[in-house]
Protein backbone atom coordinates (compact mmCIF):
# COMPACT_ATOMS: atom_id res chain seq x y z
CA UNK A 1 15.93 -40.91 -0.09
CA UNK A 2 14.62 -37.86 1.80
CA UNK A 3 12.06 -37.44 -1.67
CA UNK A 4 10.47 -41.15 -1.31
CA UNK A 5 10.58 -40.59 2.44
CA UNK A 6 8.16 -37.32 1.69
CA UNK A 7 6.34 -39.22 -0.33
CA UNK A 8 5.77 -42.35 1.55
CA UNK A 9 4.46 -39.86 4.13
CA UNK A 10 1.82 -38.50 2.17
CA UNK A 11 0.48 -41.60 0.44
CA UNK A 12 -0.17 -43.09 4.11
CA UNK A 13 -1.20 -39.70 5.30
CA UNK A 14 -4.38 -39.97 2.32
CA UNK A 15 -5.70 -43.48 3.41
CA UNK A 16 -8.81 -44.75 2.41
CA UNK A 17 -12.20 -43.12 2.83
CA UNK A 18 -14.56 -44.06 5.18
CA UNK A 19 -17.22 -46.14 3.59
CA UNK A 20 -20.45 -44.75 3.37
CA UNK A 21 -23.68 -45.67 4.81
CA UNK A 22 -27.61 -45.07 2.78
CA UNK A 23 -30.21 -44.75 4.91
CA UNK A 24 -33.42 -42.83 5.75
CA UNK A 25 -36.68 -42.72 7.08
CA UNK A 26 -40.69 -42.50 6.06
CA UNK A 27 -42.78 -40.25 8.34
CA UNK A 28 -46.54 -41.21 8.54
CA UNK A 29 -49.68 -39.74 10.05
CA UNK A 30 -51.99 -42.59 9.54
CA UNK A 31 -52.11 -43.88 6.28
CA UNK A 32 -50.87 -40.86 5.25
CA UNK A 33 -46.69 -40.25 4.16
CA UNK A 34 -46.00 -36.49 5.39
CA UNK A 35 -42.26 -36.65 5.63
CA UNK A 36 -39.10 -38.94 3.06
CA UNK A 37 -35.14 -38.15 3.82
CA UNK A 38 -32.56 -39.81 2.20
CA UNK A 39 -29.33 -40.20 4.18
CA UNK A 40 -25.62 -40.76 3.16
CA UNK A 41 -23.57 -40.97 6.32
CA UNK A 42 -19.02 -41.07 6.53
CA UNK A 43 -17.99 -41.48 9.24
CA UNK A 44 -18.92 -38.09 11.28
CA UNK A 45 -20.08 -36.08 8.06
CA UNK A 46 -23.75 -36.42 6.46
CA UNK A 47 -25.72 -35.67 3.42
CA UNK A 48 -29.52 -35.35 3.83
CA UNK A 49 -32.18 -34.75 1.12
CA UNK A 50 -35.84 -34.83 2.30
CA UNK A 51 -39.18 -33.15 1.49
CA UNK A 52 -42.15 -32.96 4.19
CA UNK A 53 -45.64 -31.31 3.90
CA UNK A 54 -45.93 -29.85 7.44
CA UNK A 55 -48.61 -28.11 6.39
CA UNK A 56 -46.30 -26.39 3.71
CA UNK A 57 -44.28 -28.87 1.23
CA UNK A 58 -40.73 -28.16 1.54
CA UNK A 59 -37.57 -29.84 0.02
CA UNK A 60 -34.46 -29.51 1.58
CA UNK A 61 -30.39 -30.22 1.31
CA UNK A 62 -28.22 -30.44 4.36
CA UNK A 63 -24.52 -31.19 4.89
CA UNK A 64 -23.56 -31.63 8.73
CA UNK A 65 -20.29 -31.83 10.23
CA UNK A 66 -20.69 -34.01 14.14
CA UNK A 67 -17.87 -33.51 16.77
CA UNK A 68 -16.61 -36.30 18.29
CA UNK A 69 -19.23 -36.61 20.75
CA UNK A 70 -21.99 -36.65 18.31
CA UNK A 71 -22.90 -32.45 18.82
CA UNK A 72 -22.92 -30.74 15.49
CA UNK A 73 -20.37 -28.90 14.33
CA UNK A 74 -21.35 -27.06 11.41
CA UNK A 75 -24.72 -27.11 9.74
CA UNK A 76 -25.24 -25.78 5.97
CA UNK A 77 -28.87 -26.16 4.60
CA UNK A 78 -30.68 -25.09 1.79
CA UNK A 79 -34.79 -25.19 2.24
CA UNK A 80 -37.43 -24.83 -1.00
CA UNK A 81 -40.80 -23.93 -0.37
CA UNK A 82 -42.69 -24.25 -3.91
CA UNK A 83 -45.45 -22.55 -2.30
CA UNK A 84 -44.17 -19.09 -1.39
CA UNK A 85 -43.62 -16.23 -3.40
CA UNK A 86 -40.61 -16.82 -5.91
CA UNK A 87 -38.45 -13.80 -4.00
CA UNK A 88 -39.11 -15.53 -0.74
CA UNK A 89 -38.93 -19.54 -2.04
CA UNK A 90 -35.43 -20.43 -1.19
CA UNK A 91 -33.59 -20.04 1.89
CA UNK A 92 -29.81 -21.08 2.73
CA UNK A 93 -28.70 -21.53 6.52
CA UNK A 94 -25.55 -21.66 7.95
CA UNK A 95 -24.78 -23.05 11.72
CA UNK A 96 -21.43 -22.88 13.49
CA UNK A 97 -21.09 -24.56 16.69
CA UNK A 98 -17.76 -23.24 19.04
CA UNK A 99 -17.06 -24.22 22.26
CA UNK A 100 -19.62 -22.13 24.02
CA UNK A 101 -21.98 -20.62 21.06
CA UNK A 102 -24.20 -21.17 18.50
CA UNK A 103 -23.22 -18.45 15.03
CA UNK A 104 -26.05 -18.34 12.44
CA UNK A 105 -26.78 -16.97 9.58
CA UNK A 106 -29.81 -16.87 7.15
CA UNK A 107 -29.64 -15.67 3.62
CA UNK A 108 -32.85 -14.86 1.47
CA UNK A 109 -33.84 -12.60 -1.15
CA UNK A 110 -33.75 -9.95 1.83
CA UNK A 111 -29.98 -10.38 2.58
CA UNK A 112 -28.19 -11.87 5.21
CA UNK A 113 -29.30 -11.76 8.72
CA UNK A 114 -26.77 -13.37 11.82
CA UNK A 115 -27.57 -14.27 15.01
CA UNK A 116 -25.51 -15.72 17.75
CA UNK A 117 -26.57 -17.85 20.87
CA UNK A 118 -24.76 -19.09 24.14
CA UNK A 119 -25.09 -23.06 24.46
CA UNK A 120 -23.00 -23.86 27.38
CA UNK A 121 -21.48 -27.22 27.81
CA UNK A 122 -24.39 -29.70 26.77
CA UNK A 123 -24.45 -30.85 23.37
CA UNK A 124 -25.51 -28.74 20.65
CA UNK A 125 -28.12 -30.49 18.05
CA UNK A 126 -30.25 -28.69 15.15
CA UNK A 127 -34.53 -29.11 15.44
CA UNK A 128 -36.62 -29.27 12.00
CA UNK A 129 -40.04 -30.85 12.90
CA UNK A 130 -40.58 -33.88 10.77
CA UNK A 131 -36.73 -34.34 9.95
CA UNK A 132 -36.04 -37.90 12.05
CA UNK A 133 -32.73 -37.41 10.37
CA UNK A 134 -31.85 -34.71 12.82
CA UNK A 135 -33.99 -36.81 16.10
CA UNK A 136 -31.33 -39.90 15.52
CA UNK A 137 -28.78 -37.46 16.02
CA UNK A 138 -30.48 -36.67 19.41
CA UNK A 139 -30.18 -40.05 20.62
CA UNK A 140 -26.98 -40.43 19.71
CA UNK A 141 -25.21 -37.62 20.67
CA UNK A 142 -27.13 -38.33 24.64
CA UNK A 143 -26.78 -41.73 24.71
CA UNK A 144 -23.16 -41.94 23.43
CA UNK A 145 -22.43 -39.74 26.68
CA UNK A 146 -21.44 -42.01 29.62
CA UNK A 147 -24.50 -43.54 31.86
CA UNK A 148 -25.02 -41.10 35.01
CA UNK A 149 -26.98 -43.21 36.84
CA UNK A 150 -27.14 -46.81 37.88
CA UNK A 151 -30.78 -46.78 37.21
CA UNK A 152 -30.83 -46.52 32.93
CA UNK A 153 -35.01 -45.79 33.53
CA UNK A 154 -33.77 -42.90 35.31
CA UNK A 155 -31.06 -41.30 33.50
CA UNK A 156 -31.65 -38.39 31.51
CA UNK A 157 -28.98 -36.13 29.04
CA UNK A 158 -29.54 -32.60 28.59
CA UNK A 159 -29.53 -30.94 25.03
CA UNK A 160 -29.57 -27.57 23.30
CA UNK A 161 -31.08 -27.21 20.05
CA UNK A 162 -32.05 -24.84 17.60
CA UNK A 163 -34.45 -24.57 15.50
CA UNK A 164 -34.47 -24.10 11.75
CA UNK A 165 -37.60 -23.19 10.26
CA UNK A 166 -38.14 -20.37 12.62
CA UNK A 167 -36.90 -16.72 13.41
CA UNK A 168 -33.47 -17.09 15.60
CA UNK A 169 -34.69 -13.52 16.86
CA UNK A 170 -37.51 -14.62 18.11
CA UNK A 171 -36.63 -18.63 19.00
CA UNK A 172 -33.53 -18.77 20.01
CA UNK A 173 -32.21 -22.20 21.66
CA UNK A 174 -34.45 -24.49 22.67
CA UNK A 175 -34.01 -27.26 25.53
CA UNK A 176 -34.19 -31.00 25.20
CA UNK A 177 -34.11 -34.16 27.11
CA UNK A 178 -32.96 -37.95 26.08
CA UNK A 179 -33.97 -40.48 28.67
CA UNK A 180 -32.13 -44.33 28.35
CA UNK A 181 -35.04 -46.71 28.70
CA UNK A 182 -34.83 -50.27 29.23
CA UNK A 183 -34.76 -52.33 25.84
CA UNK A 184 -32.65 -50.29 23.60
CA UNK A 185 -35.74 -47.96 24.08
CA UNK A 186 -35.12 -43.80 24.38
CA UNK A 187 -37.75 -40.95 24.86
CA UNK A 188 -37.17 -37.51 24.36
CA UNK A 189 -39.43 -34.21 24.84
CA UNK A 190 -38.45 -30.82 24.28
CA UNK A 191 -39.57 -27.11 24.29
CA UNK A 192 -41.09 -27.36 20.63
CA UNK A 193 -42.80 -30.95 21.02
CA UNK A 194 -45.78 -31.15 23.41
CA UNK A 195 -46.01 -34.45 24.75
CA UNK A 196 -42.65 -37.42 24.88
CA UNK A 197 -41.88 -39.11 21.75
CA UNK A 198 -40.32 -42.33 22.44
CA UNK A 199 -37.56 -44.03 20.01
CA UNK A 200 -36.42 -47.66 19.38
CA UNK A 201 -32.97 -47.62 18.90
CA UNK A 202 -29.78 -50.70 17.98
CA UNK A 203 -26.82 -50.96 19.83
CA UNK A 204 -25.04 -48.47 17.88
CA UNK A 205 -27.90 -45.72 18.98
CA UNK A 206 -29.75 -45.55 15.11
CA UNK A 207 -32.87 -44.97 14.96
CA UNK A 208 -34.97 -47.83 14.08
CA UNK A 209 -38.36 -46.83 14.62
CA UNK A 210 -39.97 -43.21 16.11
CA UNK A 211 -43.85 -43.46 17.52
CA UNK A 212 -45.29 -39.74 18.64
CA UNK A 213 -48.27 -41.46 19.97
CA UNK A 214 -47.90 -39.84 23.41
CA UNK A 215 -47.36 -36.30 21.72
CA UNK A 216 -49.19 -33.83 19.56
CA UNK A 217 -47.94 -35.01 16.47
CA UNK A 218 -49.32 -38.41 16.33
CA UNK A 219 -46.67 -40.08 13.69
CA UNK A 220 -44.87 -43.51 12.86
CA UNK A 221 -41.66 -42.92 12.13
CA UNK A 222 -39.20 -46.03 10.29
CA UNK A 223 -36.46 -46.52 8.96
CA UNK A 224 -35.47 -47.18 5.17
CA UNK A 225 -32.30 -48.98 3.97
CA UNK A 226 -33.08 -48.31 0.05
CA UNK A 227 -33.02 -44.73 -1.05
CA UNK A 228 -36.45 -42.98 -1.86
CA UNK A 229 -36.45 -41.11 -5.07
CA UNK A 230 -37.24 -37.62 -3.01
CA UNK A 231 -37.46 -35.33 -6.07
CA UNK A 232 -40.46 -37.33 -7.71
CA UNK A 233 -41.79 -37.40 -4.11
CA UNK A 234 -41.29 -33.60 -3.69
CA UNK A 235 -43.23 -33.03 -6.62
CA UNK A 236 -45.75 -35.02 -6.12
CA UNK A 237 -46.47 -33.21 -2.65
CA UNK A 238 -46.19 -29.69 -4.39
CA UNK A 239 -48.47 -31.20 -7.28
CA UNK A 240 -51.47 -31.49 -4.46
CA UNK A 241 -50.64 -28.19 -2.68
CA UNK A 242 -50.95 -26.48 -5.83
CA UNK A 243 -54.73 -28.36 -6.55
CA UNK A 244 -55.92 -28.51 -2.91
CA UNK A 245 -54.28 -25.56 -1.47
CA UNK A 246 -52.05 -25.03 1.91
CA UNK A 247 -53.79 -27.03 4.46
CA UNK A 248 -53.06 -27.96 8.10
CA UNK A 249 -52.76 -31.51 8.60
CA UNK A 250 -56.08 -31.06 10.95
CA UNK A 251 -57.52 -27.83 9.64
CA UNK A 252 -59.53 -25.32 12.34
CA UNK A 253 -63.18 -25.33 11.75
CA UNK A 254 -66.59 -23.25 13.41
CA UNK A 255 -69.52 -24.00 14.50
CA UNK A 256 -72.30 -21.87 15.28
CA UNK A 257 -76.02 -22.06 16.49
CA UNK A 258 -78.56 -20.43 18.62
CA UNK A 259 -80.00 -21.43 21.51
CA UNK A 260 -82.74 -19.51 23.07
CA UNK A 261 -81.37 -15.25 22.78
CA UNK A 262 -77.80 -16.91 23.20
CA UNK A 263 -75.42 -16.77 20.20
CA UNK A 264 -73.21 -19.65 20.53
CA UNK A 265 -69.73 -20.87 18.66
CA UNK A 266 -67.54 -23.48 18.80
CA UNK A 267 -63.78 -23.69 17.22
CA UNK A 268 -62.19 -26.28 17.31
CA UNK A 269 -59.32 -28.35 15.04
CA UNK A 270 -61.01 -31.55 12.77
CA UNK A 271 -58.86 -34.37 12.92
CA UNK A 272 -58.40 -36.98 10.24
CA UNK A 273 -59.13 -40.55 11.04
CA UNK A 274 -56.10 -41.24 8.30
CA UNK A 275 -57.06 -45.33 8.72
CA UNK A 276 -56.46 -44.90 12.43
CA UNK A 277 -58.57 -45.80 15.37
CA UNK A 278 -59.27 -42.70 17.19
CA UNK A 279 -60.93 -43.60 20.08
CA UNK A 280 -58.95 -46.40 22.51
CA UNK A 281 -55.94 -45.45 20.00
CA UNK A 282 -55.13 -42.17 19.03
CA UNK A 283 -57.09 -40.98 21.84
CA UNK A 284 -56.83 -43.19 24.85
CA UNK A 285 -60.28 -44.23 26.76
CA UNK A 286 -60.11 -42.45 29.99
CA UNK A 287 -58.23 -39.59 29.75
CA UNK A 288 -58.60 -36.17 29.28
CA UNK A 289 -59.01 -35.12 25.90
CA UNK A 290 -59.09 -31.70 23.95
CA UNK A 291 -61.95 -33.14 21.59
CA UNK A 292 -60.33 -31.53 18.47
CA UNK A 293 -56.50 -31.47 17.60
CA UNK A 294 -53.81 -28.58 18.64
CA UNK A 295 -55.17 -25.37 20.35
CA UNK A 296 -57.99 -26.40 22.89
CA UNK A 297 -61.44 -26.51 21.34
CA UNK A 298 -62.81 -22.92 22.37
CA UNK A 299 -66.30 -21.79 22.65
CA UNK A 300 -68.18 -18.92 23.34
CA UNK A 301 -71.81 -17.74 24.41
CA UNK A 302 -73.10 -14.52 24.45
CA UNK A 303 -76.02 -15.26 27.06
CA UNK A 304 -76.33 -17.67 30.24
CA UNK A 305 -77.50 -21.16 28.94
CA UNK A 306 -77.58 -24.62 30.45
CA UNK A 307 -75.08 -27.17 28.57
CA UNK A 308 -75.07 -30.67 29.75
CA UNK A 309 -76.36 -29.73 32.63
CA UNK A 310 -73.93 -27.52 33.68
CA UNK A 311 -74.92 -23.76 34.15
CA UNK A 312 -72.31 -21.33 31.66
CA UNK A 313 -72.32 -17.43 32.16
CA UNK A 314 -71.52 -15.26 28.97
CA UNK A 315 -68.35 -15.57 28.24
CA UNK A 316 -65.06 -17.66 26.90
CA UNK A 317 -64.26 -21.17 27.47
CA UNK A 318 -62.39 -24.23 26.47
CA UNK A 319 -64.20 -27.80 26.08
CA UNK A 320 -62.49 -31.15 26.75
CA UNK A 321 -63.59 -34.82 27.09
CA UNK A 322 -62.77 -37.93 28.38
CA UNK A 323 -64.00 -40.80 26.29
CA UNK A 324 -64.47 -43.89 28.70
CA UNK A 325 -63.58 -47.51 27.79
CA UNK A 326 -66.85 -48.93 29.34
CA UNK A 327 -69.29 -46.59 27.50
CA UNK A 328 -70.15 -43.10 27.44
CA UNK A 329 -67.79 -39.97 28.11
CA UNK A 330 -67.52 -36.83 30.23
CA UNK A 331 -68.10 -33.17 29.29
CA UNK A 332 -65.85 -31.10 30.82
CA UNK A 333 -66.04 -27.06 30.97
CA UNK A 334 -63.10 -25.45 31.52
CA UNK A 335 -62.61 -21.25 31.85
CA UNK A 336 -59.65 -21.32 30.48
CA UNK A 337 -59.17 -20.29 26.96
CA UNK A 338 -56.92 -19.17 23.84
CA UNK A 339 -54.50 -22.64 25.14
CA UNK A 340 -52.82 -24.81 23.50
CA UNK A 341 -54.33 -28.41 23.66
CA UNK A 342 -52.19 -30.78 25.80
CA UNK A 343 -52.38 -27.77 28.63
CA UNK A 344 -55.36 -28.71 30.51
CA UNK A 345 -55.57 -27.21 34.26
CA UNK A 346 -58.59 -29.10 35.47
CA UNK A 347 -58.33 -26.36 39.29
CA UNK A 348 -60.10 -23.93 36.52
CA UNK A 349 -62.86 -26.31 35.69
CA UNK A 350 -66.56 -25.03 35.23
CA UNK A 351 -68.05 -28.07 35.76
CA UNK A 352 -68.33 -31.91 34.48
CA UNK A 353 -71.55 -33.53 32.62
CA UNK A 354 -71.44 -37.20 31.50
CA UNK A 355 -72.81 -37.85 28.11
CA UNK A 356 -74.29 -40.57 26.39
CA UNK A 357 -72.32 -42.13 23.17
CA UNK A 358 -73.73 -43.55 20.09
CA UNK A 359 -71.72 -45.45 16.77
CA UNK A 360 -72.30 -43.88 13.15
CA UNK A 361 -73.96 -46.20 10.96
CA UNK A 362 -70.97 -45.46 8.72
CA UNK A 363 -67.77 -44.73 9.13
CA UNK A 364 -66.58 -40.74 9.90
CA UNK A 365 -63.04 -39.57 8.72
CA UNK A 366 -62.76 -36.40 9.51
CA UNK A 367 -63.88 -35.39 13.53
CA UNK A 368 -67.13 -32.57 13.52
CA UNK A 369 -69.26 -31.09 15.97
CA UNK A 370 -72.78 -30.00 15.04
């Protein structure tokens, strides 16, 4: 009796396994696929295969353990970049989460290398840009936390995350914040995203759709219920690396000219159209703008001269716009430089010029100054 008792025990002890759910999502810029995961999800363990170009093409292979709350527990991922040097291609990382720290460790063809990081009490969640995999695990590890205010607009859940695809050393946890929105609607910004990404979400807190339209990285972000077939996507991406080179996704340009004795430059990021509207879409009418993408468009004259109207010393400064929705657009002259784009302090402006606007008689893709 005592045997089939034992046994008994450990036959309803086994039980059955949690089913499984497939999933993933398609990151666009444009008309343009940058990012594919695949996603296989038990209960509070999940497999994730994805590739992403951003600029580099990388393929990568995750397992994550969640805590109860929806913080992660233990991260193991293995990255591929085709592109770098075959003793520095693959990488494996390793997070622990305890009560009160973050362990990591990083193994390449230089060794191991550990790090460890005090989280506190907020929720611990991992950060790979262009991985909306890891993003639905932001929303639902802050929104699964009880409501903390009466007002869901106003309530807000405080993260830590780290970040993957850079030096612990020198980035060590980062800060985020969900907000509950109205509508089964979320936004979220954080210390590596400039700008608030806003998510549509179901009842259960998965991610439906992702729009970064209010942030630098201007992407659509949905959700997939059939698997994508990431390996012949991987090396298709690596395929055009390897023909067209390591690119960013708006690549920095110069200009230069002469005017009168002065010597004069402009550089500045060329964005792609990617079968968007730019201007009234990816660039709202009547606001200011840093008329390139990422770091502020920077110029610099060697000699006084008169631009716009508006009188510039020798020196360094940063150029911005404001497209209007009734016509025409304003120059503005800032002496600030070496910024990123989205930080505009207009108290340091040189002066504003309004300018006259005029429409191609064909289409432009890619954004220039001449």
């Amino acid at each position: 009796m005592r045997r089939l008792m034992l046994g008994f025990l450990a036959v309803a002890g086994c039980g059955p396994s949690q089913p499984a759910e497939h999933f993933g999502f398609i990151t666009r810029l444009g008309n343009d696929t940058i990012s594919v995961e695949n996603v296989v999800r038990r209960g509070d363990t999940l497999t994730i295969d994805g590739v992403d170009r951003f600029p580099r093409v990388r393929q990568r292979h995750a397992n994550i353990t969640l805590t109860p709350d929806g913080s992660i527990r233990r991260l193991v991922m293995d990255i591929t970049t085709p592109s770098e040097p075959a003793n520095e291609r693959v990488r494996h990382i390793v997070a622990d989460v305890t009560r009160d720290s973050v362990l990591m460790t990083k193994r390449d063809s230089a060794g191991y290398t550990r790090w460890a990081f005090s989280h506190g009490s907020e929720p611990v969640v991992a950060h790979v840009p262009q991985m909306y995999s890891l993003y639905e695990l932001y929303f639902s590890a802050a929104l699964a936390r009880p409501a903390v205010s009466t007002t869901p607009a106003a309530d807000t859940v405080p993260l830590r995350q780290f970040y993957i695809d850079r030096e612990f050393d020198r980035f060590p946890l980062g800060h985020a914040t969900v907000r509950r929105l109205p509508g089964n609607k979320a936004d979220v910004w954080h210390d590596w995203l400039s700008g608030v990404g806003e998510a549509t979400l179901d009842s259960s807190h998965r991610l439906l759709r992702y729009t970064g339209a209010r942030t630098t990285y201007k992407v659509d972000v949905t959700r997939i219920s059939e698997p994508a077939n990431i390996q012949a996507i991987g090396a298709q991406f690596a395929t055009l690396e390897t023909k067209n080179g390591v690119s960013q996704l708006s690549v920095r340009d110069t200009t230069r000219a002469r005017i009168g004795p002065a010597t004069f430059a402009v550089d500045y990021g060329r964005p792609l159209a990617r079968g968007r509207k730019l201007l009234g879409g990816v660039v709202p009418f009547d606001y200011v703008w840093r008329t390139g993408a990422n770091a502020a468009t920077q110029f610099r004259t060697s000699a006084p001269i008169t631009l716009a109207g508006i009188a510039v010393p020798p020196g360094t400064y940063t150029l911005w716009t404001i497209p209007r929705e009734k016509g025409g657009a304003d120059l503005i002259v800032n002496k600030q430089s070496g910024q990123w784009g989205t930080d505009y302090d207009g108290a340091r402006d040189l002066g504003t010029a309004p300018m006259q606007t005029e429409t191609p008689s064909a289409p432009v893709d890619r954004f220039t100054i001449s």
